[in-house]
C-alpha atoms as a PDB file:
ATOM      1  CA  UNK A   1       0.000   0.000   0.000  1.00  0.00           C
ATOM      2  CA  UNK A   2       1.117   3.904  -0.603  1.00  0.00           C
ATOM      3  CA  UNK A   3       0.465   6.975   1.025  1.00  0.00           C
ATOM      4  CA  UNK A   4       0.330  10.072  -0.409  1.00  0.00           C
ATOM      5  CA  UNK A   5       0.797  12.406   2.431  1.00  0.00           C
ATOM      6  CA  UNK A   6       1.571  16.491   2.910  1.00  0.00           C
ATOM      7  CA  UNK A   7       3.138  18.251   5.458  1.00  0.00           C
ATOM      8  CA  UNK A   8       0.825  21.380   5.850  1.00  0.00           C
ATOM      9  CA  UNK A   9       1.448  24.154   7.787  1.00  0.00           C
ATOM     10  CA  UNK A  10      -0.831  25.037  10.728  1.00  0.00           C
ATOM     11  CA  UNK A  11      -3.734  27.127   9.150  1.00  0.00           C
ATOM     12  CA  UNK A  12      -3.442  29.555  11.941  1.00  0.00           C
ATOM     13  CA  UNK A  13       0.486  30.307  11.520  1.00  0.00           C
ATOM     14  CA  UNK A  14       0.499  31.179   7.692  1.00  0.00           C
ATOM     15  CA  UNK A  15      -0.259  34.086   5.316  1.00  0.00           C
ATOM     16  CA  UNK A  16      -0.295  34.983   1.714  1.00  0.00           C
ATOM     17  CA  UNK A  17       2.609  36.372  -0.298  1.00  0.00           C
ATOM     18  CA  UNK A  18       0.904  39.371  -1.542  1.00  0.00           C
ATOM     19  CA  UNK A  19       2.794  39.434  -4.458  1.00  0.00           C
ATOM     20  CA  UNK A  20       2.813  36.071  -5.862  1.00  0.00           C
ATOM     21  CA  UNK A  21      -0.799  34.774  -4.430  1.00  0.00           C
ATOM     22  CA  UNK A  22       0.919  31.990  -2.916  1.00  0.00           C
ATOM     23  CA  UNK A  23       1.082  30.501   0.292  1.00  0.00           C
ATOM     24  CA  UNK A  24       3.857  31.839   2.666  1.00  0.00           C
ATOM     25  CA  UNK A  25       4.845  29.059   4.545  1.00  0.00           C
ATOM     26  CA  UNK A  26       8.112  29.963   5.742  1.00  0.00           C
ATOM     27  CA  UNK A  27       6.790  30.667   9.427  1.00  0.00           C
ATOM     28  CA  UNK A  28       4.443  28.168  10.368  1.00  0.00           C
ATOM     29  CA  UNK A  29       4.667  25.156  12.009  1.00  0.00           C
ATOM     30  CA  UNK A  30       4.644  21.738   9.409  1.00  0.00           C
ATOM     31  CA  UNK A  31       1.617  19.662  10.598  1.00  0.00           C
ATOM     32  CA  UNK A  32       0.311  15.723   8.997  1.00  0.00           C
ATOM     33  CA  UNK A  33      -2.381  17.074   6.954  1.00  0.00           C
ATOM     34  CA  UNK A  34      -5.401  15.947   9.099  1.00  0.00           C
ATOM     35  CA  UNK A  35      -7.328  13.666   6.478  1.00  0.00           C
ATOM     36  CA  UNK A  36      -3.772  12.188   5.402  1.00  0.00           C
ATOM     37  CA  UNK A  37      -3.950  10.711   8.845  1.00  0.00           C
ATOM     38  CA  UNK A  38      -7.412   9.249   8.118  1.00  0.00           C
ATOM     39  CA  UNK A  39      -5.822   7.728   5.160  1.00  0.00           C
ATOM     40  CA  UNK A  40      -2.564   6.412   6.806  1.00  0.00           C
ATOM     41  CA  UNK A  41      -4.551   4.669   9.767  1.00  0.00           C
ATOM     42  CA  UNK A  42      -6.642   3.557   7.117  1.00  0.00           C
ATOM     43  CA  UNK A  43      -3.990   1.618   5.475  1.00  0.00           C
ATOM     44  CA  UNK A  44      -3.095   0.654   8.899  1.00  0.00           C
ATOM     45  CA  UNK A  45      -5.860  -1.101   9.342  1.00  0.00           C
ATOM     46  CA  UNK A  46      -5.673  -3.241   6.702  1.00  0.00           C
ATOM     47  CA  UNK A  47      -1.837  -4.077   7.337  1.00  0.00           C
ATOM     48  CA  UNK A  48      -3.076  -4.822  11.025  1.00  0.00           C
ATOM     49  CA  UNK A  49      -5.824  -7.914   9.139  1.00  0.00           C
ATOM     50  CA  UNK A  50      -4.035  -8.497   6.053  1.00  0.00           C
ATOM     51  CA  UNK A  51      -0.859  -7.833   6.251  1.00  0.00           C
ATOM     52  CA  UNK A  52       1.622  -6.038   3.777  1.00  0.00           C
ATOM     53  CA  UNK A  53       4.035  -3.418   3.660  1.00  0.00           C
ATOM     54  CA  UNK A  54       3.024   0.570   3.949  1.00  0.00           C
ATOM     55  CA  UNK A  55       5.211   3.439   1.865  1.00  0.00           C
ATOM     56  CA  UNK A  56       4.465   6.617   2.388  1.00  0.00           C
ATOM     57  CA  UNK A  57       5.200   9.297  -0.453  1.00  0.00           C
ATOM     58  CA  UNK A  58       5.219  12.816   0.292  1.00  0.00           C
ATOM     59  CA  UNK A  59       6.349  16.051  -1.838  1.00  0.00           C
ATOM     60  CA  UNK A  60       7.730  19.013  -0.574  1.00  0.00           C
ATOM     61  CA  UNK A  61      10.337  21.094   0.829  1.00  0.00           C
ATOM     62  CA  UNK A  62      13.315  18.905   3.218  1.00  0.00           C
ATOM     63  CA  UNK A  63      11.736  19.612   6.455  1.00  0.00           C
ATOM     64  CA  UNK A  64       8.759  17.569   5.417  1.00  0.00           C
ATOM     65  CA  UNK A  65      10.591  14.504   6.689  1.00  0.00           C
ATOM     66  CA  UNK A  66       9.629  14.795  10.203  1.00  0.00           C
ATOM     67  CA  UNK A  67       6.232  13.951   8.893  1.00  0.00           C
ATOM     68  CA  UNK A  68       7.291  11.279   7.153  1.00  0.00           C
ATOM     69  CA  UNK A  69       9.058   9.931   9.847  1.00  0.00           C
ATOM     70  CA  UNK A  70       5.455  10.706  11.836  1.00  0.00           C
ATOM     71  CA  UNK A  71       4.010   8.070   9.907  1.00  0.00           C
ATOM     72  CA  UNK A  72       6.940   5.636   9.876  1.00  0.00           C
ATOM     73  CA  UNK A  73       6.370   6.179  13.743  1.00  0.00           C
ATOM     74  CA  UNK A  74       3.105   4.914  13.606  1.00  0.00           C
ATOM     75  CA  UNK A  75       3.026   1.700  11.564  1.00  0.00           C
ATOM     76  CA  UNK A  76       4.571   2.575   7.694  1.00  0.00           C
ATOM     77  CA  UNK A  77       7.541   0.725   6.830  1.00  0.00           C
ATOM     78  CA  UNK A  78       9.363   2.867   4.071  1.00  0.00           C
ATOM     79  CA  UNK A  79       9.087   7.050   3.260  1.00  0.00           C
ATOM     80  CA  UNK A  80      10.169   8.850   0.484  1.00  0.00           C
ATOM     81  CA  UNK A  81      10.229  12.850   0.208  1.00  0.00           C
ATOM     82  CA  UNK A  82      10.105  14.411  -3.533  1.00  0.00           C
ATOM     83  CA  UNK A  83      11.978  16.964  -2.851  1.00  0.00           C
ATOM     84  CA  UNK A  84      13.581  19.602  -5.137  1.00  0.00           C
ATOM     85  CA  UNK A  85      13.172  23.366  -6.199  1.00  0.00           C
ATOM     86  CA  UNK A  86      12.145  22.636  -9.452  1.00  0.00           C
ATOM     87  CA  UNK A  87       8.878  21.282  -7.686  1.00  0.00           C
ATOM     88  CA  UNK A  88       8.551  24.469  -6.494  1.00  0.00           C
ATOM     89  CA  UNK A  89       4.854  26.290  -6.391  1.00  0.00           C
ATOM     90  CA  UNK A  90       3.175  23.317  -8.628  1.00  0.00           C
ATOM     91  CA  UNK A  91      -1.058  23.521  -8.728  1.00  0.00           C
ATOM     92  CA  UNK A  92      -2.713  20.474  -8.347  1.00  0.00           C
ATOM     93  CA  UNK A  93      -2.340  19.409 -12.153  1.00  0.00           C
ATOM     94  CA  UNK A  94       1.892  19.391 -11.656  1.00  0.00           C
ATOM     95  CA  UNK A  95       1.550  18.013  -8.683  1.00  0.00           C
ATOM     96  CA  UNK A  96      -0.257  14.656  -9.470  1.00  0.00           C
ATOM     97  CA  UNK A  97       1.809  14.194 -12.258  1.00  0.00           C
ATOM     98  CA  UNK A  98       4.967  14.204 -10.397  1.00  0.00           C
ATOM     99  CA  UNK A  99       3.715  11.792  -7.762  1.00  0.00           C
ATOM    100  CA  UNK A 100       2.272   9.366  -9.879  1.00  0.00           C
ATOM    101  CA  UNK A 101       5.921   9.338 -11.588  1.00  0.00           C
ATOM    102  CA  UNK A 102       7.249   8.452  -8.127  1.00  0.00           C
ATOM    103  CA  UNK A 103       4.184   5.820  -7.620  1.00  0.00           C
ATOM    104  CA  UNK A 104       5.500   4.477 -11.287  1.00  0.00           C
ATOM    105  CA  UNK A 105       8.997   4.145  -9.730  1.00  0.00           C
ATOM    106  CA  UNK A 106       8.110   2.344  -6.623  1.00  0.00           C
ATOM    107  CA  UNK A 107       6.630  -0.359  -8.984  1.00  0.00           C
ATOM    108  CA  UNK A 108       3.765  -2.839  -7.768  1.00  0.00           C
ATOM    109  CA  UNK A 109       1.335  -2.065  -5.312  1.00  0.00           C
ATOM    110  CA  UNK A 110      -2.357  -2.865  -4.364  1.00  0.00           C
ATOM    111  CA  UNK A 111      -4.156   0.447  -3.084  1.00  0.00           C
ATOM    112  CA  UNK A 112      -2.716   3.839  -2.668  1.00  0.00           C
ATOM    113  CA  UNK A 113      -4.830   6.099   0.603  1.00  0.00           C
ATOM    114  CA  UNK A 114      -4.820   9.217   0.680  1.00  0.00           C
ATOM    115  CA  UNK A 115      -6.626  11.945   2.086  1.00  0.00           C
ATOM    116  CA  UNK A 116      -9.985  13.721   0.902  1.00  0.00           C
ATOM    117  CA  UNK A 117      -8.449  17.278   0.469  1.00  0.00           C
ATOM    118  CA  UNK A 118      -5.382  19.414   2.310  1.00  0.00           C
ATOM    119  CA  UNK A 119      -6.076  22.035   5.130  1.00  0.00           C
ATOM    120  CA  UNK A 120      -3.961  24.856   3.062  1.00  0.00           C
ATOM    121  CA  UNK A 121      -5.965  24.571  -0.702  1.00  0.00           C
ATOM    122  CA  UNK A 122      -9.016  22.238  -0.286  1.00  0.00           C
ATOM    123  CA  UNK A 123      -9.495  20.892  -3.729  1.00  0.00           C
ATOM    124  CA  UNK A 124      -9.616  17.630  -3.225  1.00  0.00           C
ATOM    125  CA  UNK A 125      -7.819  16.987  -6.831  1.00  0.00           C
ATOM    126  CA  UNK A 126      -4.368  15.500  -6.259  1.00  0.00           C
ATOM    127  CA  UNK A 127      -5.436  11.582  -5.011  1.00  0.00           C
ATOM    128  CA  UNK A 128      -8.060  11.618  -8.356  1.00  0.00           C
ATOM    129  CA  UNK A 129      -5.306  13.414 -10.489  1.00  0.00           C
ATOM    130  CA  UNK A 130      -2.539  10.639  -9.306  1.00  0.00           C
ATOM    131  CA  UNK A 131      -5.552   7.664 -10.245  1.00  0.00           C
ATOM    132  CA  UNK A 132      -6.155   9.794 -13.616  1.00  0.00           C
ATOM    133  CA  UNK A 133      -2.677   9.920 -14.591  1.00  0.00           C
ATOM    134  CA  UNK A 134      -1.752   5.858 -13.747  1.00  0.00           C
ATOM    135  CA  UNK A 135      -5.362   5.060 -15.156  1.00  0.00           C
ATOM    136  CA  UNK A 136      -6.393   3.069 -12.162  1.00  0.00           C
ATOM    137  CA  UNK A 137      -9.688   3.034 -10.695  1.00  0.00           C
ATOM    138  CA  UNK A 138     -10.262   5.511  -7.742  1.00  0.00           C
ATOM    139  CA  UNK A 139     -12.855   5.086  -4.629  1.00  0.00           C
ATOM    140  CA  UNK A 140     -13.568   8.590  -2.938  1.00  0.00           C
ATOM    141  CA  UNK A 141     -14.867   9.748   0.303  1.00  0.00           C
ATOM    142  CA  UNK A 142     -14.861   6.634   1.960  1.00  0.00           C
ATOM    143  CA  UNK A 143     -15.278   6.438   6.142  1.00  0.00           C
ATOM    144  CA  UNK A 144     -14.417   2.863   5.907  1.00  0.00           C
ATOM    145  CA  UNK A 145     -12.318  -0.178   3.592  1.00  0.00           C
ATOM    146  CA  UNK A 146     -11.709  -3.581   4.021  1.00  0.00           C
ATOM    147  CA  UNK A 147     -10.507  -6.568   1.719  1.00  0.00           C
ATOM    148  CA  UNK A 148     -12.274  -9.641   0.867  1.00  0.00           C
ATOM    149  CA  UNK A 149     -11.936 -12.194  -0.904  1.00  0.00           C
ATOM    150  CA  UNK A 150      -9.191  -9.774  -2.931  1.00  0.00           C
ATOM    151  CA  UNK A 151     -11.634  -7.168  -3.254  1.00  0.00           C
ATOM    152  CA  UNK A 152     -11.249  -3.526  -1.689  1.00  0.00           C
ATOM    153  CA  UNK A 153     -14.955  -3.029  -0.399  1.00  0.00           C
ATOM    154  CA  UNK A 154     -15.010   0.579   0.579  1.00  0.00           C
ATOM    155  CA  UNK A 155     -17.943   2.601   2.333  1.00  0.00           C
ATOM    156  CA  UNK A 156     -18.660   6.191   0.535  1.00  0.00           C
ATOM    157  CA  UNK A 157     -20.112   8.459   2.586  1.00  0.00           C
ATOM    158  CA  UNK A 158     -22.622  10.907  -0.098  1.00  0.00           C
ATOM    159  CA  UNK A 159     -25.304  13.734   1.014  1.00  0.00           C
ATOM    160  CA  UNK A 160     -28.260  10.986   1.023  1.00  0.00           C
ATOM    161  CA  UNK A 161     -26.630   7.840   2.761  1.00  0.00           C
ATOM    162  CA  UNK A 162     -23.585   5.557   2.542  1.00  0.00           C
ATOM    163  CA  UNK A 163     -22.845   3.549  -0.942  1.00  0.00           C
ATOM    164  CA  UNK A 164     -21.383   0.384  -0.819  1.00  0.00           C
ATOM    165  CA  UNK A 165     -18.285  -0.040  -3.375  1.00  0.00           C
ATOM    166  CA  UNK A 166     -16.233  -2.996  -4.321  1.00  0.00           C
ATOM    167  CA  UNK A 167     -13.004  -2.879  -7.116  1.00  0.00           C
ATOM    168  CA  UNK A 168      -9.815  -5.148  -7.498  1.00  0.00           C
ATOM    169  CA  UNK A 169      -6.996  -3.629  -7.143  1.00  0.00           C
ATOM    170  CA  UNK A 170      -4.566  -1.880  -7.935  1.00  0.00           C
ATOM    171  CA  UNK A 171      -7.120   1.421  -6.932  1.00  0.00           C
ATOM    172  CA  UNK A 172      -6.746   4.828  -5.396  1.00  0.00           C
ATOM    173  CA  UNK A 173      -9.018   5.155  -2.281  1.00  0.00           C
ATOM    174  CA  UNK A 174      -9.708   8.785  -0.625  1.00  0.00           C
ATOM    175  CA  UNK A 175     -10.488   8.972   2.892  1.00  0.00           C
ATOM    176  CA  UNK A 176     -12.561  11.186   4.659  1.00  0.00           C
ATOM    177  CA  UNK A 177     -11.317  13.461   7.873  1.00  0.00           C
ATOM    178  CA  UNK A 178     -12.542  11.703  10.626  1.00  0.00           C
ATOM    179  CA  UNK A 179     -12.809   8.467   8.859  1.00  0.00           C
ATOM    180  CA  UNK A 180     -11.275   6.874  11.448  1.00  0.00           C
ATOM    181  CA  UNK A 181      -9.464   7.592  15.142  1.00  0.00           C
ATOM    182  CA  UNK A 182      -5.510   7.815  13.714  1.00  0.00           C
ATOM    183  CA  UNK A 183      -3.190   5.881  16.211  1.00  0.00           C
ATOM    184  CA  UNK A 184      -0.570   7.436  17.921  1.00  0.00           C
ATOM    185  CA  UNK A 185       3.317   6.831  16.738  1.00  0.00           C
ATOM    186  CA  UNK A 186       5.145   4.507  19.693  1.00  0.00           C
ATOM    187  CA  UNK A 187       8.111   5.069  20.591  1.00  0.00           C
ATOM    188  CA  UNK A 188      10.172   1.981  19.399  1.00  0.00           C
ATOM    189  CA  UNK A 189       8.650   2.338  15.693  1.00  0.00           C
ATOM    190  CA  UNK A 190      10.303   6.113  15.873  1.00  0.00           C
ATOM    191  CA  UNK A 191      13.624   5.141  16.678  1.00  0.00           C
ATOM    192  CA  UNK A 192      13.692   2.545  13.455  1.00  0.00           C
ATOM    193  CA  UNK A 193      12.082   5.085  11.272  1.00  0.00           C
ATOM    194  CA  UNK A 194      14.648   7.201  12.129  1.00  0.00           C
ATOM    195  CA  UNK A 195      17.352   4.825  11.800  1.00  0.00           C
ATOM    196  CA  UNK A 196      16.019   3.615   8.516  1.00  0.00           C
ATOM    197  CA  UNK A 197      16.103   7.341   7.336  1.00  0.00           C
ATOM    198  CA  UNK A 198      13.663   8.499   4.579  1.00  0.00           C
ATOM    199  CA  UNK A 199      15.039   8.161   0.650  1.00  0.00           C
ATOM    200  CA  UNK A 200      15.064  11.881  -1.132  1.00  0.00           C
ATOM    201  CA  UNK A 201      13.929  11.411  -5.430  1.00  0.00           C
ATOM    202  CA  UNK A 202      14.650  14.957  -7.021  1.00  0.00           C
ATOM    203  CA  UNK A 203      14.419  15.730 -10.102  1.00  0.00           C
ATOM    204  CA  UNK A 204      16.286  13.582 -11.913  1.00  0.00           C
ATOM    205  CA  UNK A 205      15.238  10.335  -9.493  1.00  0.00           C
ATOM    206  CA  UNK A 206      11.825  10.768 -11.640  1.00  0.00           C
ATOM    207  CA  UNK A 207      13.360  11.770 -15.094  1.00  0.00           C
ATOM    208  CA  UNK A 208      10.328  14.565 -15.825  1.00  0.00           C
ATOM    209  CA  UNK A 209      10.929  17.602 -17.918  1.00  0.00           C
ATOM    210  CA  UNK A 210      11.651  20.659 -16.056  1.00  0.00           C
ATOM    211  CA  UNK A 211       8.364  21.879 -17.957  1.00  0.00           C
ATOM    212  CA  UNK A 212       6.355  19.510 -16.943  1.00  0.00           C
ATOM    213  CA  UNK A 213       6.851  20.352 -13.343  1.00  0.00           C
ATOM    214  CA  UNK A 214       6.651  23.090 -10.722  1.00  0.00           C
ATOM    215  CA  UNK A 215       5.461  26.222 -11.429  1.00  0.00           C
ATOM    216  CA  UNK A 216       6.077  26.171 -15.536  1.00  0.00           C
ATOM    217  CA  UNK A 217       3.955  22.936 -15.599  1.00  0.00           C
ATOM    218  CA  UNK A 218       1.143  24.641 -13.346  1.00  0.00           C
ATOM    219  CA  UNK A 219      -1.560  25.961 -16.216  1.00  0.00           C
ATOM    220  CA  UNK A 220      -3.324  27.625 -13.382  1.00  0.00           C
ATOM    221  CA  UNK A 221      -2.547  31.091 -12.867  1.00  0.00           C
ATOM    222  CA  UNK A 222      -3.755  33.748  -9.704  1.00  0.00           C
ATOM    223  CA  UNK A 223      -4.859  36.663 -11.631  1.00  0.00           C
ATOM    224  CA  UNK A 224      -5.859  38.811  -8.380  1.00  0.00           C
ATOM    225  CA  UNK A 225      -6.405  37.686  -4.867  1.00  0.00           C
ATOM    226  CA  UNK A 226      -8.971  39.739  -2.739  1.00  0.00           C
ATOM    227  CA  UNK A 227      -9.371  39.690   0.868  1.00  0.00           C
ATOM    228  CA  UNK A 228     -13.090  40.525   1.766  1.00  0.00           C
ATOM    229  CA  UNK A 229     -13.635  43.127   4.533  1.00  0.00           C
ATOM    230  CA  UNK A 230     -14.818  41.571   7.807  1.00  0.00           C
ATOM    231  CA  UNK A 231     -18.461  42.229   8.463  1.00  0.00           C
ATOM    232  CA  UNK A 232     -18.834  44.619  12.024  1.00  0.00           C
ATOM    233  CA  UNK A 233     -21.383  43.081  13.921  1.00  0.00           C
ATOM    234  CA  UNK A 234     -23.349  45.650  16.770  1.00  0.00           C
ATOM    235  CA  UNK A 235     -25.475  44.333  19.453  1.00  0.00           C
ATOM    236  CA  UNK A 236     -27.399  45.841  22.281  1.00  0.00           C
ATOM    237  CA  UNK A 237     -29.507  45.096  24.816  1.00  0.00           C
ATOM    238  CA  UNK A 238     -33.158  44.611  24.574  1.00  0.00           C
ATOM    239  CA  UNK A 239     -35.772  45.250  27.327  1.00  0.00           C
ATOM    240  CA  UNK A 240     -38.574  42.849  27.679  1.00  0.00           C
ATOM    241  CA  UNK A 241     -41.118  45.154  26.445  1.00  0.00           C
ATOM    242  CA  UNK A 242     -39.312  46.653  23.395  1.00  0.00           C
ATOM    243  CA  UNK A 243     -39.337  42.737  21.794  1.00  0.00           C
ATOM    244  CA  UNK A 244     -42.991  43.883  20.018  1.00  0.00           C
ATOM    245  CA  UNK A 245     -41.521  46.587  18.859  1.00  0.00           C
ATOM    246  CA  UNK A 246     -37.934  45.016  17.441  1.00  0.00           C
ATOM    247  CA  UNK A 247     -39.896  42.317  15.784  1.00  0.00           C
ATOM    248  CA  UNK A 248     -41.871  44.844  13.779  1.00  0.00           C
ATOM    249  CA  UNK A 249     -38.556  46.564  12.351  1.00  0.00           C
ATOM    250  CA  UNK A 250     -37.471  43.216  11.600  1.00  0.00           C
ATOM    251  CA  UNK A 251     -40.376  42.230   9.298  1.00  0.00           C
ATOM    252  CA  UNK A 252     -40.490  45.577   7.868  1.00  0.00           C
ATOM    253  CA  UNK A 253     -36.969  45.067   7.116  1.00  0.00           C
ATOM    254  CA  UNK A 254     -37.461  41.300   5.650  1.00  0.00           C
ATOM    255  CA  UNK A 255     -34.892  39.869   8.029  1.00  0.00           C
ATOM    256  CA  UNK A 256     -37.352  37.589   9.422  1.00  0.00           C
ATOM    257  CA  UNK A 257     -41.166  36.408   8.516  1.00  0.00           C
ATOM    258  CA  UNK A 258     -44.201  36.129  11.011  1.00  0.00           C
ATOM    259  CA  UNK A 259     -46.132  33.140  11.102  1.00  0.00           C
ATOM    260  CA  UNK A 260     -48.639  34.650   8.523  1.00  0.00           C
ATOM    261  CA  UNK A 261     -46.288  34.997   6.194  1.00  0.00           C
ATOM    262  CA  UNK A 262     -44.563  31.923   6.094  1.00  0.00           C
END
């Protein structure tokens, strides 16, 4: 099994480069992108009842491997970190590409997890762009997956009830945040993660075209970024008997109906 995973940084430590509409992370804190963990103890799971190894793939900038090592902590077995300037500032589109090229160079494997969207875009298009470009089948918003019989059946959680799914493998599963309660890493598992070390693939580890990748393979473009003003809210306090009276103003104002009415 593979994990696609992303160190995020904490939503409440980061801003936006006013200049280049990115994301600044340079000081905030690098966090396990919440649903990722979903999607790791998902895998974990399976590994607990099946068996099999775990590798967990992430892309980003160096210090990303103490999330990597986070999930080697916790049950995965090997990490690898795509890591390299040219990477640099990809969309979503640049992004899948270049990890299913790393998927393509781990070889085999049965199910990739990963997580529903990230905490710092929300798009949800990376797991279904990696599927896309390796033209395997993909599962999406599950809460729950299981094999039988050497079938992934998955649970999809939609606006009007669960669906039941079933596929053979290999497939590309998305989990949803709160799936699942993630385990905690133990101790022993962090000092052999460490030990073991997590394997860096630049550039030329995948053999892409500069173009393809990074920023110049990114077709989407910011064209303006605007921050709304925040909305002042007033209040005051209301005697007993002015309550006729406010509701009145209210209706006359359409903010709320009377029981005639609706």
């Amino acid at each position: 099994m593979i994990i696609l995973m992303k160190q995020v940084p904490d939503a409440e430590e980061i801003f936006i480069d006013p200049v280049k509409f990115t994301l600044n992370r340079s000081q905030a804190r690098g966090i396990i992108n919440p649903s990722d963990e979903n999607a790791l103890e998902a895998a974990l799971k399976i590994k607990d009842s099946e068996g099999g190894e775990i590798t967990v793939i992430s892309m980003g900038p160096p210090q990303a491997e103490n999330a990597i090592l986070e999930c080697m902590g916790r049950g995965a077995d090997r990490g690898i970190l795509i890591t390299d300037r040219v990477f640099a500032a990809a969309d979503t589109y640049a992004t899948s590409l270049t990890i299913a090229a790393a998927v393509k160079k781990v070889g085999d494997f049965d199910i990739i997890f990963a997580g529903e969207s990230t905490t710092d875009s929300g798009t949800g298009h990376v797991g279904p762009g990696v599927a896309e470009f390796l033209g395997i089948d993909q599962v999406t918003y599950t809460v729950s997956s299981r094999i039988e019989a050497g079938m992934l059946i998955a649970e999809r959680e939609l606006e009007d009830g669960i669906e039941v799914v079933s596929t053979k493998p290999p497939v590309l599963v998305t989990v949803l945040i709160n799936a699942n309660l993630p385990r905690r890493s133990r101790l022993r598992l962090k000092i052999d993660a460490i030990k073991k070390g997590v394997e860096k693939w630049d550039h030329d580890s995948l053999n892409l075209p500069p173009e393809w990748v990074g920023i110049k393979g990114s077709p989407t473009l910011v064209g303006a970024l605007k921050i709304p003003e925040e909305r002042k809210r007033e209040s005051r306090p209301i005697k007993l008997d002015e309550i006729p009276v406010l509701v009145q103003d209210l209706v006359k104002k359409g903010i709320i109906r009377t029981g005639d009415e609706a």
